[in-house]
C-alpha atoms as a PDB file:
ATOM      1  CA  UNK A   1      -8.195  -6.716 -39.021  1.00  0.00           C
ATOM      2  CA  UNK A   2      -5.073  -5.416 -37.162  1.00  0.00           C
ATOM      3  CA  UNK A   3      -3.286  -7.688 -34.998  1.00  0.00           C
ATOM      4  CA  UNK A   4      -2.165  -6.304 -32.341  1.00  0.00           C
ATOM      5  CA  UNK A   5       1.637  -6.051 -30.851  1.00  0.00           C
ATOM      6  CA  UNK A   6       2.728  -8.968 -29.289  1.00  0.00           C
ATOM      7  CA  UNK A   7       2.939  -7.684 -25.794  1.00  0.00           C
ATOM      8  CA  UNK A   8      -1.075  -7.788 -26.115  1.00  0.00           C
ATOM      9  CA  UNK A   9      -1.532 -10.871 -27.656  1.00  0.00           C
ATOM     10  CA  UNK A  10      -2.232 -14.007 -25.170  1.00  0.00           C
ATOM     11  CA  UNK A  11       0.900 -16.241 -23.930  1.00  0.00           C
ATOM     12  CA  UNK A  12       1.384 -19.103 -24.212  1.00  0.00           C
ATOM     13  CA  UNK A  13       2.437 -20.121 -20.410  1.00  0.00           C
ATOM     14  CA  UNK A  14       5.539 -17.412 -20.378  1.00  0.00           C
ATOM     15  CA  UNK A  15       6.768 -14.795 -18.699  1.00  0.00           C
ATOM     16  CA  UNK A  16       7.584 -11.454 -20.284  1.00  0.00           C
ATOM     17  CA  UNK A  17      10.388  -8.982 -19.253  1.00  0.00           C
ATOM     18  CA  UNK A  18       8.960  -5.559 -18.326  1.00  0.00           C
ATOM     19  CA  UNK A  19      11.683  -4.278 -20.552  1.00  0.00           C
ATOM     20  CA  UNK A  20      10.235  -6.370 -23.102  1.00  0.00           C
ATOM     21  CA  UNK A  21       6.640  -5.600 -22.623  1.00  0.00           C
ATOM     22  CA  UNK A  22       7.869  -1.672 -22.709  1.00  0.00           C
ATOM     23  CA  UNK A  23      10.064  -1.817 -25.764  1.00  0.00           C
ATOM     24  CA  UNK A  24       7.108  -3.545 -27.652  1.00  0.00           C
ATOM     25  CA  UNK A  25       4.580  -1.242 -26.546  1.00  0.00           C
ATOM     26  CA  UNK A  26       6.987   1.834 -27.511  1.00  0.00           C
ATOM     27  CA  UNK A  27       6.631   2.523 -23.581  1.00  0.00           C
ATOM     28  CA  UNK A  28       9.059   2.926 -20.865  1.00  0.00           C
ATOM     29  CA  UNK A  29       9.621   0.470 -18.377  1.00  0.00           C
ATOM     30  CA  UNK A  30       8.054   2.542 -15.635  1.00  0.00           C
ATOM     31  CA  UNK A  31       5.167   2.635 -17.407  1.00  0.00           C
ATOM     32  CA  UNK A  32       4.700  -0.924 -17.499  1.00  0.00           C
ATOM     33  CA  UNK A  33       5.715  -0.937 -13.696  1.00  0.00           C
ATOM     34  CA  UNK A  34       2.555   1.472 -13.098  1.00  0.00           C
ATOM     35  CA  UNK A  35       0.291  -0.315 -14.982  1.00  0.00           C
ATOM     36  CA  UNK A  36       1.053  -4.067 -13.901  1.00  0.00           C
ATOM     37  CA  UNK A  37       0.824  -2.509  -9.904  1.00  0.00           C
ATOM     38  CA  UNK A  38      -2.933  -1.167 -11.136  1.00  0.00           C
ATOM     39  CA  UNK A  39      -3.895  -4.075 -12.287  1.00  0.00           C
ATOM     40  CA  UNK A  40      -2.423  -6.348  -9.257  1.00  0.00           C
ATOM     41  CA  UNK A  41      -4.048  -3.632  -6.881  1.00  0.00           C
ATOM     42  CA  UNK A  42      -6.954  -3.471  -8.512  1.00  0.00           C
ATOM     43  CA  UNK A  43      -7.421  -7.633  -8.633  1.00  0.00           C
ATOM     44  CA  UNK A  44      -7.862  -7.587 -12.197  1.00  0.00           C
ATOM     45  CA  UNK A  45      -4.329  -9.702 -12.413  1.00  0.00           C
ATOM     46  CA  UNK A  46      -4.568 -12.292  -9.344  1.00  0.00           C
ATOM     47  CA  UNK A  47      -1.230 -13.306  -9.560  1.00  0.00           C
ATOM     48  CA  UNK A  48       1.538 -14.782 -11.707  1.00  0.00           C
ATOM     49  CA  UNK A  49       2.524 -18.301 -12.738  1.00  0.00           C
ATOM     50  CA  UNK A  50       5.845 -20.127 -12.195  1.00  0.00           C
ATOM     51  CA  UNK A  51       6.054 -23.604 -13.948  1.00  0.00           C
ATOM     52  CA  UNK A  52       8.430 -26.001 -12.590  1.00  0.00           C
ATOM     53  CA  UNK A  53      10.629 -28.647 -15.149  1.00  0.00           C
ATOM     54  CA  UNK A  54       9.253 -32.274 -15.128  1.00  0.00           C
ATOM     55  CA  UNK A  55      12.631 -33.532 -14.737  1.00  0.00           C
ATOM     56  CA  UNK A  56      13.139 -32.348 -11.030  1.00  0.00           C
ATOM     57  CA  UNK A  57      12.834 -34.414  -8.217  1.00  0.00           C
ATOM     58  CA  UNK A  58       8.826 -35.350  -7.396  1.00  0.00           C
ATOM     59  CA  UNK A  59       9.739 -35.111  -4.203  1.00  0.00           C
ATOM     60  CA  UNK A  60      11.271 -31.652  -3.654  1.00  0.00           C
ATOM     61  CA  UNK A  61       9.515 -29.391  -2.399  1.00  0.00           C
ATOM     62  CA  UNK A  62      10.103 -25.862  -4.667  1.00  0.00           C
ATOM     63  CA  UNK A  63       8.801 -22.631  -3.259  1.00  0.00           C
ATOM     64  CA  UNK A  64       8.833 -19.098  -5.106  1.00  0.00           C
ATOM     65  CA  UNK A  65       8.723 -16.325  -2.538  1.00  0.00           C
ATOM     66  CA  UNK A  66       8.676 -12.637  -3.117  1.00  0.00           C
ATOM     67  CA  UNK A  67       9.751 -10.113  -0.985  1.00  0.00           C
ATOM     68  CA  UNK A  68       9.300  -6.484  -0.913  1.00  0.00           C
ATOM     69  CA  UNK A  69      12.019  -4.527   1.147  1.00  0.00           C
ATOM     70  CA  UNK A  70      11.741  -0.640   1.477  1.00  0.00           C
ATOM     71  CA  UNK A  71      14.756   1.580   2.086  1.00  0.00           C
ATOM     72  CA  UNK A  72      17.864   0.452   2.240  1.00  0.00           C
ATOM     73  CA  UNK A  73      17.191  -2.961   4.297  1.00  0.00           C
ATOM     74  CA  UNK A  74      18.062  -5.202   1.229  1.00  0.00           C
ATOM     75  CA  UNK A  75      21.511  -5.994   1.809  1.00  0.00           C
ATOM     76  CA  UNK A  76      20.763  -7.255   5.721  1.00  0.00           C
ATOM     77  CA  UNK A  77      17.342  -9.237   3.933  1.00  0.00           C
ATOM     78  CA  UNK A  78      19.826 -10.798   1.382  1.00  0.00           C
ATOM     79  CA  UNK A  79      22.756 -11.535   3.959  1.00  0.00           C
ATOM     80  CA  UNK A  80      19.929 -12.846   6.351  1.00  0.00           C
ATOM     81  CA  UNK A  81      18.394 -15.068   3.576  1.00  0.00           C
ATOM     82  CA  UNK A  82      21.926 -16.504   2.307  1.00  0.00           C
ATOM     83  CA  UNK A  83      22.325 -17.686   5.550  1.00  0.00           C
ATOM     84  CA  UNK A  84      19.284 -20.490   5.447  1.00  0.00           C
ATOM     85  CA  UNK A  85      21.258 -23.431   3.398  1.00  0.00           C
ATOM     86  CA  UNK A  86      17.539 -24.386   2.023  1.00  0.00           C
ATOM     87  CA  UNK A  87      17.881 -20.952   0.178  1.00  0.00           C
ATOM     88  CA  UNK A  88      18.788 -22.346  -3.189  1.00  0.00           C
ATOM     89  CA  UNK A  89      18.807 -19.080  -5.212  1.00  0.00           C
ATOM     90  CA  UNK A  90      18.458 -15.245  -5.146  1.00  0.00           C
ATOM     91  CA  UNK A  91      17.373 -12.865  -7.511  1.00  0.00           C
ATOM     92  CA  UNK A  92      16.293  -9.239  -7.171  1.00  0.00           C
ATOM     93  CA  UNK A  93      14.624  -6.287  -9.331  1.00  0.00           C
ATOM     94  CA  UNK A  94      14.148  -2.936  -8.523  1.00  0.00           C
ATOM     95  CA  UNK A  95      11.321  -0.694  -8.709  1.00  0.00           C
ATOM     96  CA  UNK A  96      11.109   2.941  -9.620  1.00  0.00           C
ATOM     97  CA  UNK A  97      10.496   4.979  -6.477  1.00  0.00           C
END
């Protein structure tokens, strides 16, 4: 039996770069954009999983938020954001049009 390429096989707890999940399914990374927003849309994938390290303080309280900004708002989102001194950490990804 065939196994088959690791993008499909099950992780273990991890997250996967979409240019990761395109370059081992010989796909490009739009591609994987498309298919990941069919499968959220559809409700087949419910969400995805952030895991926390033990050693952090119990009594934080961690948040991951996402935010989706059309046009060109971004830059007054991120300089809006920045200002909030709870705001710990910033990252962004585009998305193919």
């Amino acid at each position: 039996m065939t196994r088959p390429p690791p993008a499909l096989r099950p992780p273990r707890e991890r997250r996967e770069p979409v240019a990761s999940l395109a370059r081992d399914l010989g796909v490009t990374r739009s591609t994987v954009d498309s298919r990941l927003e069919r499968l959220t849309d559809s409700g087949t994938v419910v969400g995805f999983g952030v895991r926390i390290r033990e050693d952090r303080d119990p009594n934080s309280i961690w948040a991951v938020t996402l935010i989706e900004v059309e046009g060109r708002a971004n830059t007054k989102v991120i300089h809006a954001l920045r200002g909030f001194p709870e705001v710990k950490a910033l990252h962004s990804t585009s998305k193919p049009p």
